[in-house]
PDB file of N, CA and C in Angstrom:
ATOM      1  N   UNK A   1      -2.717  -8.807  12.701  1.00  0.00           N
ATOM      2  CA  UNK A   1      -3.274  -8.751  11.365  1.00  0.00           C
ATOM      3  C   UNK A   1      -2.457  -9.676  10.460  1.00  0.00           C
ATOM      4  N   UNK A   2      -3.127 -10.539   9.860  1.00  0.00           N
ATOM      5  CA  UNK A   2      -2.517 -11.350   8.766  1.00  0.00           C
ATOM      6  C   UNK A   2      -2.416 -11.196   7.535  1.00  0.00           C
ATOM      7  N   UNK A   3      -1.640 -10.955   6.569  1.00  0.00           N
ATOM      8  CA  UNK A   3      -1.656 -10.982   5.172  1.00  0.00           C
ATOM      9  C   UNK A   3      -2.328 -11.553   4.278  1.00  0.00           C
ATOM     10  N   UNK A   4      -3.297 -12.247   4.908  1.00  0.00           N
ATOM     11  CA  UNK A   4      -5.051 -12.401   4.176  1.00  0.00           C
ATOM     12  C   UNK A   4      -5.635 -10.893   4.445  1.00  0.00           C
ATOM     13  N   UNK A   5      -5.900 -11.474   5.642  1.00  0.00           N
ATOM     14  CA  UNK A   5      -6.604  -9.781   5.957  1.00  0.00           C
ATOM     15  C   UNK A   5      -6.198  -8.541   5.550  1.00  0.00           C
ATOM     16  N   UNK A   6      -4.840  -7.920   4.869  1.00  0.00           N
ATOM     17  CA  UNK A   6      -4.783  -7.027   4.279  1.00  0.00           C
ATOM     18  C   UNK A   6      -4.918  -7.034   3.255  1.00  0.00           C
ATOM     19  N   UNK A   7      -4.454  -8.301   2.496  1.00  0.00           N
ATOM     20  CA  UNK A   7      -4.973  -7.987   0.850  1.00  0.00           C
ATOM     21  C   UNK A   7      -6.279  -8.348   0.945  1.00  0.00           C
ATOM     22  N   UNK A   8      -7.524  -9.092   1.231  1.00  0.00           N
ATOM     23  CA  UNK A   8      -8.472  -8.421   1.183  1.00  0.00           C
ATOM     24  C   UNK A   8      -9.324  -7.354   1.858  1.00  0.00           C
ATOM     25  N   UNK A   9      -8.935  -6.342   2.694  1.00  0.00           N
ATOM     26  CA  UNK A   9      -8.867  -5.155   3.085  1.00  0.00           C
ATOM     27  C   UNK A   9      -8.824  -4.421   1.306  1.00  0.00           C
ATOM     28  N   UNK A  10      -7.614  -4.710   1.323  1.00  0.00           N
ATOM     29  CA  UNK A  10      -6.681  -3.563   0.386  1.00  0.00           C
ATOM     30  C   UNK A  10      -7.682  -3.804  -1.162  1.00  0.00           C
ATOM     31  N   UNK A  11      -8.218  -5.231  -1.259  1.00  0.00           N
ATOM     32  CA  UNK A  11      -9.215  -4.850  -3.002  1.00  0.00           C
ATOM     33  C   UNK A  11     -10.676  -4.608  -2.442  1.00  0.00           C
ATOM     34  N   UNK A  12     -11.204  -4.950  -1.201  1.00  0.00           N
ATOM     35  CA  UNK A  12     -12.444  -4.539  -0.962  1.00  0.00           C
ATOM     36  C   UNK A  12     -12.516  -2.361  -0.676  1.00  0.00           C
ATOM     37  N   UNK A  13     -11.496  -1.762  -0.480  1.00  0.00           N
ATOM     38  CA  UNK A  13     -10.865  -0.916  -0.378  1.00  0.00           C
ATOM     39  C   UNK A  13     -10.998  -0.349  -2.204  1.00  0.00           C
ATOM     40  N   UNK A  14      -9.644  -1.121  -2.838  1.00  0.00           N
ATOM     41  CA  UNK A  14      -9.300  -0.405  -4.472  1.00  0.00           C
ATOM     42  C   UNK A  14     -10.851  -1.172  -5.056  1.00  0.00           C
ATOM     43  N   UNK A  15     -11.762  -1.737  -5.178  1.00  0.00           N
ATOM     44  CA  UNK A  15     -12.827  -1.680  -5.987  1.00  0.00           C
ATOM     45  C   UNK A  15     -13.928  -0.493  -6.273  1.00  0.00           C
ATOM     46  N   UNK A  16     -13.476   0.463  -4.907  1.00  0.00           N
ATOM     47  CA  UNK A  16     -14.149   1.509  -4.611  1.00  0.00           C
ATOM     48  C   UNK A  16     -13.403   2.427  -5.577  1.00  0.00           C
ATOM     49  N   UNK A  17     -12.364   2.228  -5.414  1.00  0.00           N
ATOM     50  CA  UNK A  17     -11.606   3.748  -6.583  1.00  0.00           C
ATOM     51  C   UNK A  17     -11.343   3.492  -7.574  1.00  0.00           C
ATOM     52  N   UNK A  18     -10.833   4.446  -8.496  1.00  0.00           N
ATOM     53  CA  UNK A  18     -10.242   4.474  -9.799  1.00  0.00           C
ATOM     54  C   UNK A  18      -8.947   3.809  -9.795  1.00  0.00           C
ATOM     55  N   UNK A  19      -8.182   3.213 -10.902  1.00  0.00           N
ATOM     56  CA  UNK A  19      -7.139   3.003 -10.660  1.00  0.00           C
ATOM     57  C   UNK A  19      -6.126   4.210 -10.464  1.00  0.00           C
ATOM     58  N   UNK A  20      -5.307   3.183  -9.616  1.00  0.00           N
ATOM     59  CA  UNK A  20      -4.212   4.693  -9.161  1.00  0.00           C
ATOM     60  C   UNK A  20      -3.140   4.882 -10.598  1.00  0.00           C
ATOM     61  N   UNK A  21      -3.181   4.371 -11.517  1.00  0.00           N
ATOM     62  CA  UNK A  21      -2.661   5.027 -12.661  1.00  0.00           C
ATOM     63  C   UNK A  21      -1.134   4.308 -12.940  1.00  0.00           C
ATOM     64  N   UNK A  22      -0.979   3.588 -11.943  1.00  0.00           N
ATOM     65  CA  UNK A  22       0.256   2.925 -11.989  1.00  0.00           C
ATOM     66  C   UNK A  22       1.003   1.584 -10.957  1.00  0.00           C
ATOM     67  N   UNK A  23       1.752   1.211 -10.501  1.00  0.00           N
ATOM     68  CA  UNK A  23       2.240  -0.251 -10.215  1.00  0.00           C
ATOM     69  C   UNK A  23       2.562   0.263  -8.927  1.00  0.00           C
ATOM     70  N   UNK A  24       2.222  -0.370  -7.478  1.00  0.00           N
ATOM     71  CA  UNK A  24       2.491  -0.270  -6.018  1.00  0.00           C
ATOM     72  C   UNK A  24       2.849  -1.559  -5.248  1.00  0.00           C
ATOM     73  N   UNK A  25       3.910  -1.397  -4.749  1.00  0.00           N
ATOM     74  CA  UNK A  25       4.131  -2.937  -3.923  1.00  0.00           C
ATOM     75  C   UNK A  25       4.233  -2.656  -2.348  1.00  0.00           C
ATOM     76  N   UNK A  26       3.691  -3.045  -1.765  1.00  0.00           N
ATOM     77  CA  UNK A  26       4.116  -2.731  -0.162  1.00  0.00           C
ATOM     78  C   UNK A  26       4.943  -4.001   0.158  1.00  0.00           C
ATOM     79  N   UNK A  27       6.029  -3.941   0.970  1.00  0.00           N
ATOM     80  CA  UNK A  27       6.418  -5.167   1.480  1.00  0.00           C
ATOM     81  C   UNK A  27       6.451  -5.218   3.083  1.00  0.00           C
ATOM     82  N   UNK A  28       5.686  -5.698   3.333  1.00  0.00           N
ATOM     83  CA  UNK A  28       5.148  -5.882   4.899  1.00  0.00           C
ATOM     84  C   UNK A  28       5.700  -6.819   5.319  1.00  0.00           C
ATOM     85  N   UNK A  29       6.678  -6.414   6.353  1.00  0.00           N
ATOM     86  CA  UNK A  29       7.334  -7.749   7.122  1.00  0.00           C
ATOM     87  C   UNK A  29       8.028  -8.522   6.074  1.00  0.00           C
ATOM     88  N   UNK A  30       8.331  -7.862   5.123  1.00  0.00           N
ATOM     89  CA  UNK A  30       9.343  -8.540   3.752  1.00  0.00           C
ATOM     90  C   UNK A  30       8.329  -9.491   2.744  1.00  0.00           C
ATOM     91  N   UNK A  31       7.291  -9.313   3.116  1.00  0.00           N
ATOM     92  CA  UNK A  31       6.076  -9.819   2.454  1.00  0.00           C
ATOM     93  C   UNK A  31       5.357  -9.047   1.710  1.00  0.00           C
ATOM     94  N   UNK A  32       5.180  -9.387  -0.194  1.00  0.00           N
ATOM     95  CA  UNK A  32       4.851  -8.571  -1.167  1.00  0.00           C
ATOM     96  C   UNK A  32       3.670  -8.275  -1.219  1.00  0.00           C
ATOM     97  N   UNK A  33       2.982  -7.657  -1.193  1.00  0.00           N
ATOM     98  CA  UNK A  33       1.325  -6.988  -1.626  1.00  0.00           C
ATOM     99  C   UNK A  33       1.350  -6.083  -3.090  1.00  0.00           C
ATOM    100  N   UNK A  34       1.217  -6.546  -4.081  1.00  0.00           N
ATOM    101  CA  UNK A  34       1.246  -5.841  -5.613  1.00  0.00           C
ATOM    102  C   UNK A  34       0.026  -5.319  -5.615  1.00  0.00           C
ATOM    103  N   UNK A  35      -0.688  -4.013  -6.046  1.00  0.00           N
ATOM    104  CA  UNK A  35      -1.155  -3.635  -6.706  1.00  0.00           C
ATOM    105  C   UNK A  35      -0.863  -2.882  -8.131  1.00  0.00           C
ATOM    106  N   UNK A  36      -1.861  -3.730  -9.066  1.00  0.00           N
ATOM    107  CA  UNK A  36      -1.339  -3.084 -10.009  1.00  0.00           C
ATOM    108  C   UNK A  36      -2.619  -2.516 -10.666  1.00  0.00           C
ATOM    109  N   UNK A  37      -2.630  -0.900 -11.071  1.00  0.00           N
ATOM    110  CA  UNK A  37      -3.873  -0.491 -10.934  1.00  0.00           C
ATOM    111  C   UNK A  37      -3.673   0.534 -12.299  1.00  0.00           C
ATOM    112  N   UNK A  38      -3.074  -0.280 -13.459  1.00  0.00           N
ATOM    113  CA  UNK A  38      -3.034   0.417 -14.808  1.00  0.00           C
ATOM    114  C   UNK A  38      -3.868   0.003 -15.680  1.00  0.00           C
ATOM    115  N   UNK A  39      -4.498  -0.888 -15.681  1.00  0.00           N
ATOM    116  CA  UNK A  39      -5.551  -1.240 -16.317  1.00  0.00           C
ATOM    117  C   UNK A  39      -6.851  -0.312 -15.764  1.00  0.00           C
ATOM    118  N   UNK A  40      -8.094  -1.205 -16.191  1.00  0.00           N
ATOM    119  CA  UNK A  40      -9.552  -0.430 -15.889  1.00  0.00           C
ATOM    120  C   UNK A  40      -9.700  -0.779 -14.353  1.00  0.00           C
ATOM    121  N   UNK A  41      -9.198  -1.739 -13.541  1.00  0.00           N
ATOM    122  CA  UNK A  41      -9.633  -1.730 -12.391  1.00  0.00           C
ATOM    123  C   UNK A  41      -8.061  -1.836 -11.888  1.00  0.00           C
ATOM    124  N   UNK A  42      -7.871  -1.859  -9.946  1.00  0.00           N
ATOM    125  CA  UNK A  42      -7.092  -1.844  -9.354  1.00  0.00           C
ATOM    126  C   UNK A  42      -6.985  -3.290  -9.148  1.00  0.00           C
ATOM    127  N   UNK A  43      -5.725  -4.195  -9.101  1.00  0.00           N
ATOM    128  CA  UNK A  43      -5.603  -5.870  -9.192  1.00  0.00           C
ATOM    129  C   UNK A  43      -4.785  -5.665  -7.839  1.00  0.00           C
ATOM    130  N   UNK A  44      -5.140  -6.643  -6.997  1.00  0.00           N
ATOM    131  CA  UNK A  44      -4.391  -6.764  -6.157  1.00  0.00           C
ATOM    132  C   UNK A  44      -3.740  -8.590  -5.360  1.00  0.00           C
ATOM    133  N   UNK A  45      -2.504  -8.454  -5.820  1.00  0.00           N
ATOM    134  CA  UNK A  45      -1.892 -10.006  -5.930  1.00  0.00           C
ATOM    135  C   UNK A  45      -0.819 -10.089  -4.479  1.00  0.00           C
ATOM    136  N   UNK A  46      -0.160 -11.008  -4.297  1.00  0.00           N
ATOM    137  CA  UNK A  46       1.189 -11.474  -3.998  1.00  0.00           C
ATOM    138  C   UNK A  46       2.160 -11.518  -4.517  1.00  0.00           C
ATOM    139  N   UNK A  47       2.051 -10.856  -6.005  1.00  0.00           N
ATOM    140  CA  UNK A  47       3.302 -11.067  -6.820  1.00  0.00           C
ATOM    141  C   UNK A  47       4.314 -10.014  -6.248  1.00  0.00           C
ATOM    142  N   UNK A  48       5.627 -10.734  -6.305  1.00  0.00           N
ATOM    143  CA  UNK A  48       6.975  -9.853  -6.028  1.00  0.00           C
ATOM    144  C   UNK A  48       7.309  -9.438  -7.176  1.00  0.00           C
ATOM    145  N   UNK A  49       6.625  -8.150  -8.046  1.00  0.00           N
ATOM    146  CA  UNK A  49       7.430  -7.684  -9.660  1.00  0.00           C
ATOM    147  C   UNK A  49       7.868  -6.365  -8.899  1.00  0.00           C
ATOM    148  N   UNK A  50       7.977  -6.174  -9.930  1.00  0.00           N
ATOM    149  CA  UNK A  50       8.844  -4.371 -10.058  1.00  0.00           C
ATOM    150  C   UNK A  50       8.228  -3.663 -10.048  1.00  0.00           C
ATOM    151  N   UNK A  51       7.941  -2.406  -9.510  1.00  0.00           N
ATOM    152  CA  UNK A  51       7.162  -1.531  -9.188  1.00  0.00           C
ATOM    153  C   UNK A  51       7.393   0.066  -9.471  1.00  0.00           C
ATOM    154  N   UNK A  52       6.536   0.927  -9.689  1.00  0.00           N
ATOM    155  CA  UNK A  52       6.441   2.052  -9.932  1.00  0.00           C
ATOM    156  C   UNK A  52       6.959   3.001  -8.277  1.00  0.00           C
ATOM    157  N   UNK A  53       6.408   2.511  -7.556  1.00  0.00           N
ATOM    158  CA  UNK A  53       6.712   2.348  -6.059  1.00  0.00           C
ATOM    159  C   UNK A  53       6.637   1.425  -5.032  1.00  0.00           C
ATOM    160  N   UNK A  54       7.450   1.597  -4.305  1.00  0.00           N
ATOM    161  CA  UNK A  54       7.841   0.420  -3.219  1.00  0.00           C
ATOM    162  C   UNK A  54       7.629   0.907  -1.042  1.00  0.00           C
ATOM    163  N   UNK A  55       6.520   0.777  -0.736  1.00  0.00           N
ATOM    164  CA  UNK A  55       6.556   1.671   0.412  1.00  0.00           C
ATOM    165  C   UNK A  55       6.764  -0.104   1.048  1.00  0.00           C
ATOM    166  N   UNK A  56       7.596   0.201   2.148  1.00  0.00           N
ATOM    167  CA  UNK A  56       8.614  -0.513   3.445  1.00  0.00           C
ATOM    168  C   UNK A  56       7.989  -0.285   4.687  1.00  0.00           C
ATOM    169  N   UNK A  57       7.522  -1.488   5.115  1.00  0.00           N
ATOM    170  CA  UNK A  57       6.864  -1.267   6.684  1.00  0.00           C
ATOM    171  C   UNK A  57       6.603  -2.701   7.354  1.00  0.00           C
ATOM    172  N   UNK A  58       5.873  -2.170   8.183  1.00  0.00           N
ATOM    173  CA  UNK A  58       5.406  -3.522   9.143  1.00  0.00           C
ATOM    174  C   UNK A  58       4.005  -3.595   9.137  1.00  0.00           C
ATOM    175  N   UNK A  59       3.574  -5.170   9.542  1.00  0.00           N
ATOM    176  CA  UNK A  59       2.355  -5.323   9.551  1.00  0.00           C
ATOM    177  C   UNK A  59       1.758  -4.590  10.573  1.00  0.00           C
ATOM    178  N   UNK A  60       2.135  -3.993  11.455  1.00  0.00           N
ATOM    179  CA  UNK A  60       1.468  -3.226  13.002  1.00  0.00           C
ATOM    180  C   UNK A  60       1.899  -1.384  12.323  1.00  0.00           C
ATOM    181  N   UNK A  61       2.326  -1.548  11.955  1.00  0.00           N
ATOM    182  CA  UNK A  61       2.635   0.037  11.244  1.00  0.00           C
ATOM    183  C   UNK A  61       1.694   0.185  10.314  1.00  0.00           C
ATOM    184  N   UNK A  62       1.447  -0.658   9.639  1.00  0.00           N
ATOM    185  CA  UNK A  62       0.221  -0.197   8.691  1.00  0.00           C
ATOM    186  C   UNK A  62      -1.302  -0.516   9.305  1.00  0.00           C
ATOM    187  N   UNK A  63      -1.262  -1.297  10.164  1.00  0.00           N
ATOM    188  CA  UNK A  63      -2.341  -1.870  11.433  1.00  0.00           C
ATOM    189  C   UNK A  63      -2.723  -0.267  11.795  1.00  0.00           C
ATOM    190  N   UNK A  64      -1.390   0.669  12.459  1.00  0.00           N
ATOM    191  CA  UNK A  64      -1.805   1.930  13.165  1.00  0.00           C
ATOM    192  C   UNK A  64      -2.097   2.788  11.814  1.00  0.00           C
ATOM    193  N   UNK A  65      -1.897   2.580  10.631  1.00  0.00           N
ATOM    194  CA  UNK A  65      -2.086   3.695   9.915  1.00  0.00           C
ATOM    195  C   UNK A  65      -3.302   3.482   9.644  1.00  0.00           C
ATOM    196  N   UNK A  66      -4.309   2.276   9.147  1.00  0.00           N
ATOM    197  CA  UNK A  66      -5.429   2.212   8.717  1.00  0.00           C
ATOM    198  C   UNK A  66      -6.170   2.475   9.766  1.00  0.00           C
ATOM    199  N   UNK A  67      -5.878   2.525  11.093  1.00  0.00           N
ATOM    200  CA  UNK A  67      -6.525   2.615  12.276  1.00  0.00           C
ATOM    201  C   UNK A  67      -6.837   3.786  12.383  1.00  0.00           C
ATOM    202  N   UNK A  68      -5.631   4.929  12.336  1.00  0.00           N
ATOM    203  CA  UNK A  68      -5.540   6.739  12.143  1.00  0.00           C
ATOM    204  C   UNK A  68      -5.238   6.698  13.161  1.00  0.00           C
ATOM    205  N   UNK A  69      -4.533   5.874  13.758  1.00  0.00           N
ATOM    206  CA  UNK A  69      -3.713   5.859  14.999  1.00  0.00           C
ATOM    207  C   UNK A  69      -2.488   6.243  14.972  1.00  0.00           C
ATOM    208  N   UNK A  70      -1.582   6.438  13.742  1.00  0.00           N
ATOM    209  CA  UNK A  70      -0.402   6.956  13.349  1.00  0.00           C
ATOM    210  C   UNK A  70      -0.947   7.907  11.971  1.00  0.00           C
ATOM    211  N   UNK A  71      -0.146   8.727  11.787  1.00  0.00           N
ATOM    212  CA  UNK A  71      -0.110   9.594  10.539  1.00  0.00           C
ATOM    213  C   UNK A  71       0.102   9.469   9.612  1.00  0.00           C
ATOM    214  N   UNK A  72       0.196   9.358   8.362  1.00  0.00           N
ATOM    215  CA  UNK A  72       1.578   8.875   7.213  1.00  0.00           C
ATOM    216  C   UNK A  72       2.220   9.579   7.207  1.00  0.00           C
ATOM    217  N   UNK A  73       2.875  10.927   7.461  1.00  0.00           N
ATOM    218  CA  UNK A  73       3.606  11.991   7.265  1.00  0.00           C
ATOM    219  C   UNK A  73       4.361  11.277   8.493  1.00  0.00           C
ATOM    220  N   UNK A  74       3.969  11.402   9.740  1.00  0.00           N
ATOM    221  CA  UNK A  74       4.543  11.092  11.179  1.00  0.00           C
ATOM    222  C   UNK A  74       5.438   9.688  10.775  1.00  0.00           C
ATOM    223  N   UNK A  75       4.789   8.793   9.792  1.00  0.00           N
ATOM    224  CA  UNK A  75       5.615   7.671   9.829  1.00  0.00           C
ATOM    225  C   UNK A  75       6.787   7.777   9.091  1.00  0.00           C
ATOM    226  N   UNK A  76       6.755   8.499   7.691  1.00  0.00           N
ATOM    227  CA  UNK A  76       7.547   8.713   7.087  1.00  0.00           C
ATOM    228  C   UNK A  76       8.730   9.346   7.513  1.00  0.00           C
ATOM    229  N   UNK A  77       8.707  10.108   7.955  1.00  0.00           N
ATOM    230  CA  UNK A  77       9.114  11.123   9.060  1.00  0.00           C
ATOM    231  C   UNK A  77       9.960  10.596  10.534  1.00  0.00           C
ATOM    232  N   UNK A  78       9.308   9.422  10.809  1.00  0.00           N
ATOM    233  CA  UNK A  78      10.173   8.818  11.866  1.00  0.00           C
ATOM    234  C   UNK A  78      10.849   7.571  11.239  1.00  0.00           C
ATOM    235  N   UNK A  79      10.603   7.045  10.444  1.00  0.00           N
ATOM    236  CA  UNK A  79      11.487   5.800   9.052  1.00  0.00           C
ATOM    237  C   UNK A  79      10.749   4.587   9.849  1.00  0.00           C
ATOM    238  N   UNK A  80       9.638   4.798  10.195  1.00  0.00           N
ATOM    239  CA  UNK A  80       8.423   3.109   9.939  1.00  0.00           C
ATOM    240  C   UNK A  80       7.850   2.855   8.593  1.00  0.00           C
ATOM    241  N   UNK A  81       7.464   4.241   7.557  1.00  0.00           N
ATOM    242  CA  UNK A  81       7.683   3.973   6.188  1.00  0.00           C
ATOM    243  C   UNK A  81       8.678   4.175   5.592  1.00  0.00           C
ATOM    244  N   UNK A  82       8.939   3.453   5.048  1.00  0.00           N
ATOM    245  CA  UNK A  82      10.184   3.629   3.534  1.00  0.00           C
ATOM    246  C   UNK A  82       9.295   3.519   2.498  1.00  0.00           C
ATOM    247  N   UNK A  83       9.565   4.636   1.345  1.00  0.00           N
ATOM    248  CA  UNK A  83       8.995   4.611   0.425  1.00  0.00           C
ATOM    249  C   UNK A  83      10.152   5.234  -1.106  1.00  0.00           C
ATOM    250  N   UNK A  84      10.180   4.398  -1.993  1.00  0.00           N
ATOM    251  CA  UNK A  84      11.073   4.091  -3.381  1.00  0.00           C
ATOM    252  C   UNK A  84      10.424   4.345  -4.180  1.00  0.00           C
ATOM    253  N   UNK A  85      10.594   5.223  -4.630  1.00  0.00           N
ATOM    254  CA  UNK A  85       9.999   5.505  -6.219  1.00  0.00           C
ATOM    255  C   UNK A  85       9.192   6.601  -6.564  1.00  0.00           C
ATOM    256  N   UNK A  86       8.019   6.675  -7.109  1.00  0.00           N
ATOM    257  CA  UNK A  86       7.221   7.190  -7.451  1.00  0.00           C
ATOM    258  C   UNK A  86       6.255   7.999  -6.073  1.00  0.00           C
ATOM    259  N   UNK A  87       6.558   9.149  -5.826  1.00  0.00           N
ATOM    260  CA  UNK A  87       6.046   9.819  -5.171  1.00  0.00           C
ATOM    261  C   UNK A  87       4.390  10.028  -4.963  1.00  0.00           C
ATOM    262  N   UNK A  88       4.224  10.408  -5.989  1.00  0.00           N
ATOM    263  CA  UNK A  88       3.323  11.213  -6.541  1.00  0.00           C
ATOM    264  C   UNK A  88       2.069   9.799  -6.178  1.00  0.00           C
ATOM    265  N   UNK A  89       2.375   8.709  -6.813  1.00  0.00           N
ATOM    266  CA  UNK A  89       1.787   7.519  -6.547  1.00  0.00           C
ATOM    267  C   UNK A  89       1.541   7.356  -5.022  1.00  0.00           C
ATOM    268  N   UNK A  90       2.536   7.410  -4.502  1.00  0.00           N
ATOM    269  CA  UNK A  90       2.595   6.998  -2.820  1.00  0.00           C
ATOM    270  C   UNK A  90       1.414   7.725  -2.574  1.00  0.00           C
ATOM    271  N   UNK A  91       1.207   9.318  -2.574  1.00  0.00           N
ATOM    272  CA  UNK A  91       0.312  10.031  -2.466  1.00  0.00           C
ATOM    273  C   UNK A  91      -1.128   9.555  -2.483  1.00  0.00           C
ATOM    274  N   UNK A  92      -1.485   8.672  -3.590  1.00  0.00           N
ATOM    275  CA  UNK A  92      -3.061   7.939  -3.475  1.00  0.00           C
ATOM    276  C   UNK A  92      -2.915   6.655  -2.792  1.00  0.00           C
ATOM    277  N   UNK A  93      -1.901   6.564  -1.848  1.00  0.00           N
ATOM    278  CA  UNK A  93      -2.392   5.055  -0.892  1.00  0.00           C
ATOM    279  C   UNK A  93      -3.188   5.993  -0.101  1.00  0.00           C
ATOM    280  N   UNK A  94      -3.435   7.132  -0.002  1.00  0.00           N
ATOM    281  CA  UNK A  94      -4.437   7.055   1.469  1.00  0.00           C
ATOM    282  C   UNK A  94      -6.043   6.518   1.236  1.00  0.00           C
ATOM    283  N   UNK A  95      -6.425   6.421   0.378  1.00  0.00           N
ATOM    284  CA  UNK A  95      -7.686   6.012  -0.574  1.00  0.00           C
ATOM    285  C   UNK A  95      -7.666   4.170  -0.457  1.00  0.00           C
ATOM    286  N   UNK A  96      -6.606   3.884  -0.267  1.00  0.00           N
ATOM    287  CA  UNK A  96      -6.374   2.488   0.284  1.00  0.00           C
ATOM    288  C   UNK A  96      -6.470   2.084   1.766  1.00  0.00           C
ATOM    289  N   UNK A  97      -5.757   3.199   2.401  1.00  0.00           N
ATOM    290  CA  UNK A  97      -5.188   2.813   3.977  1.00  0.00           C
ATOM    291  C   UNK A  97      -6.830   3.111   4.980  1.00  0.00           C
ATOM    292  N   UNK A  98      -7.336   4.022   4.263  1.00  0.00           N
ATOM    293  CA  UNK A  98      -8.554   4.491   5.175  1.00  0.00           C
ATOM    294  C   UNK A  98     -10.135   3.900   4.481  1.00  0.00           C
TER     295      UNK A  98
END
């Protein structure tokens, strides 16, 4: 999976929902994916800013999560996610991942 293919995954995905209410960065393979979803819609860039939360992974780790081939609890849980910050936020990536 290439980092085309997830960020547009990830806004054909957030056009469907509400915004998540606040600032998300995944860094995949040390590679930034911003959503920023405080405005009226969810934006989804390459920018490396600062974030409300920061979830830590790999491109094949999030490959098995959108798949439902891994868990998010199971990942968190075994440290394939790292996740900084804002909890509560982390909570509405599944509305993204699936």
């Amino acid at each position: 999976m290439s980092l085309d293919t997830v960020i547009e995954t990830f806004k054909k995905k957030a056009d469907g929902i509400s915004p998540i209410g606040g600032t998300l960065k995944f860094l995949l393979d040390e590679k930034p994916v911003y959503i920023d979803g405080t405005g009226e819609a969810n934006q989804i860039t390459q920018d490396d800013k600062e974030a409300d939360c920061v979830v830590i992974t790999t491109m094949d780790v999030l490959a098995q999560l959108q798949s439902g081939d891994l868990n998010p609890m199971t990942a968190v849980m075994g440290g394939k996610v790292k996740i900084k910050g804002d909890m509560g936020l982390a909570m509405k990536l599944q509305s993204l991942l699936r």
